[in-house]
Protein backbone atom coordinates (compact mmCIF):
# COMPACT_ATOMS: atom_id res chain seq x y z
CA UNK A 1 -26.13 -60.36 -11.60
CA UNK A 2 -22.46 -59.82 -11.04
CA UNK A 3 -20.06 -62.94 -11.14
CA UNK A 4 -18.97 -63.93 -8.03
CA UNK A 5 -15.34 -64.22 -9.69
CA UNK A 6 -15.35 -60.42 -10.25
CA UNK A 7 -16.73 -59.52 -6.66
CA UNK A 8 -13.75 -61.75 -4.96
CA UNK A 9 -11.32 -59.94 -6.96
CA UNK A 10 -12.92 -56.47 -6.45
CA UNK A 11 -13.06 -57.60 -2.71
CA UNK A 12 -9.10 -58.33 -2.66
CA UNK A 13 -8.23 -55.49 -4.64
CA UNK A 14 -10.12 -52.97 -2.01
CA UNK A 15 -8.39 -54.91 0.74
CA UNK A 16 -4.95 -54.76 -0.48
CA UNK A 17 -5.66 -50.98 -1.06
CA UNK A 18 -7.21 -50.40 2.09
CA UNK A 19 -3.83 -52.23 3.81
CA UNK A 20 -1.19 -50.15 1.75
CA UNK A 21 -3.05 -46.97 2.86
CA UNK A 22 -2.65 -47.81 6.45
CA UNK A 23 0.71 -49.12 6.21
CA UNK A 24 2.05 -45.92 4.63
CA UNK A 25 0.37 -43.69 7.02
CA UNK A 26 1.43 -45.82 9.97
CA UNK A 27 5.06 -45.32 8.29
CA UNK A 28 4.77 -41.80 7.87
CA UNK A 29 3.68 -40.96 11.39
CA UNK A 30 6.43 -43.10 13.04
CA UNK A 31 8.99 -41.21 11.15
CA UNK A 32 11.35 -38.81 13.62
CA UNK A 33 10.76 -35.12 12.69
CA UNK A 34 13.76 -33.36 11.38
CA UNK A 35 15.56 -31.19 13.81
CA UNK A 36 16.30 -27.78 12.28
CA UNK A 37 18.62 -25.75 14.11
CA UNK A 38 18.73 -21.38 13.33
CA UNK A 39 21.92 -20.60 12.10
CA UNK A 40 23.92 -17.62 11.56
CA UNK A 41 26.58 -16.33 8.62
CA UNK A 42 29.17 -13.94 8.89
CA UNK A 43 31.40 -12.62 6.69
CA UNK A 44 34.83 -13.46 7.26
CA UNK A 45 38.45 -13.80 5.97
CA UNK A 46 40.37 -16.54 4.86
CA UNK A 47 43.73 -17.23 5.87
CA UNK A 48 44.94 -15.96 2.59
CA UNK A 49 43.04 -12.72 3.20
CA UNK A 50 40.65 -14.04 0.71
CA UNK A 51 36.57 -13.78 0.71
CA UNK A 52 34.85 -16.00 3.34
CA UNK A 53 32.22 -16.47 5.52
CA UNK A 54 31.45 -18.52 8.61
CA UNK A 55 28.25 -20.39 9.70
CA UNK A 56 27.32 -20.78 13.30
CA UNK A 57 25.23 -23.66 14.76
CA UNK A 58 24.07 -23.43 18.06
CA UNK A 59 23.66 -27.30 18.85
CA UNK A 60 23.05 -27.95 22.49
CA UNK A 61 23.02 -25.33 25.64
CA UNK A 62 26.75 -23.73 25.22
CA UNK A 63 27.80 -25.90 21.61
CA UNK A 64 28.12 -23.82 18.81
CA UNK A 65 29.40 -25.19 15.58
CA UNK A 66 31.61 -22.83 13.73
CA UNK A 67 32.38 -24.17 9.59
CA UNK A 68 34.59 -21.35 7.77
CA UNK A 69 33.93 -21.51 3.74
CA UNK A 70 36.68 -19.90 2.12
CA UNK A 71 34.51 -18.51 -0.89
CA UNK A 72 33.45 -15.16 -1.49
CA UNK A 73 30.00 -15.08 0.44
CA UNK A 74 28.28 -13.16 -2.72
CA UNK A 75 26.26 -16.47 -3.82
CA UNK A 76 23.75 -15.76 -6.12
CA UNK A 77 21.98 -19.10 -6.88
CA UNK A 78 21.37 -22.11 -4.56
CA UNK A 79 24.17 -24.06 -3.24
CA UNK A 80 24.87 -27.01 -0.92
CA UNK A 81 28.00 -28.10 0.93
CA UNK A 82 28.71 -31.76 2.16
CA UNK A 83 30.53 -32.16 5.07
């Protein structure tokens, strides 16, 4: 026979597991979905006549967002840019 000591704390432990699984599903649904807008590069010139390119972000009906980088476009590995 199994002591009732044991049971309880089997009992709590599937409970508290049972409540973190909801809770983090619950969380995960409520969560907004990223928007993701297409974008578009073009190759462009910097005001030096150097290497650029521009990046254009249609936002809302009529909004674009235009960012120049003034850096040859030839990237060959990944690379991120904070505004």
């Amino acid at each position: 026979m199994a002591n009732p000591r044991r049971v309880l704390h089997w009992l709590i432990a599937l409970a508290i597991l049972l409540l973190g699984g909801l809770w983090y599903f619950y969380v995960l649904r409520s969560q907004e979905s990223t928007q993701i807008f297409p974008a578009s590069v073009v190759r462009d010139c910097a005001p030096w006549d150097g290497p650029a390119f521009t990046v254009s972000i249609p936002y809302e009906a009529g909004t674009i967002i235009n960012i120049s980088i003034y850096e040859s476009p030839n990237i060959d590995r990944p690379v991120r840019y904070s505004l």
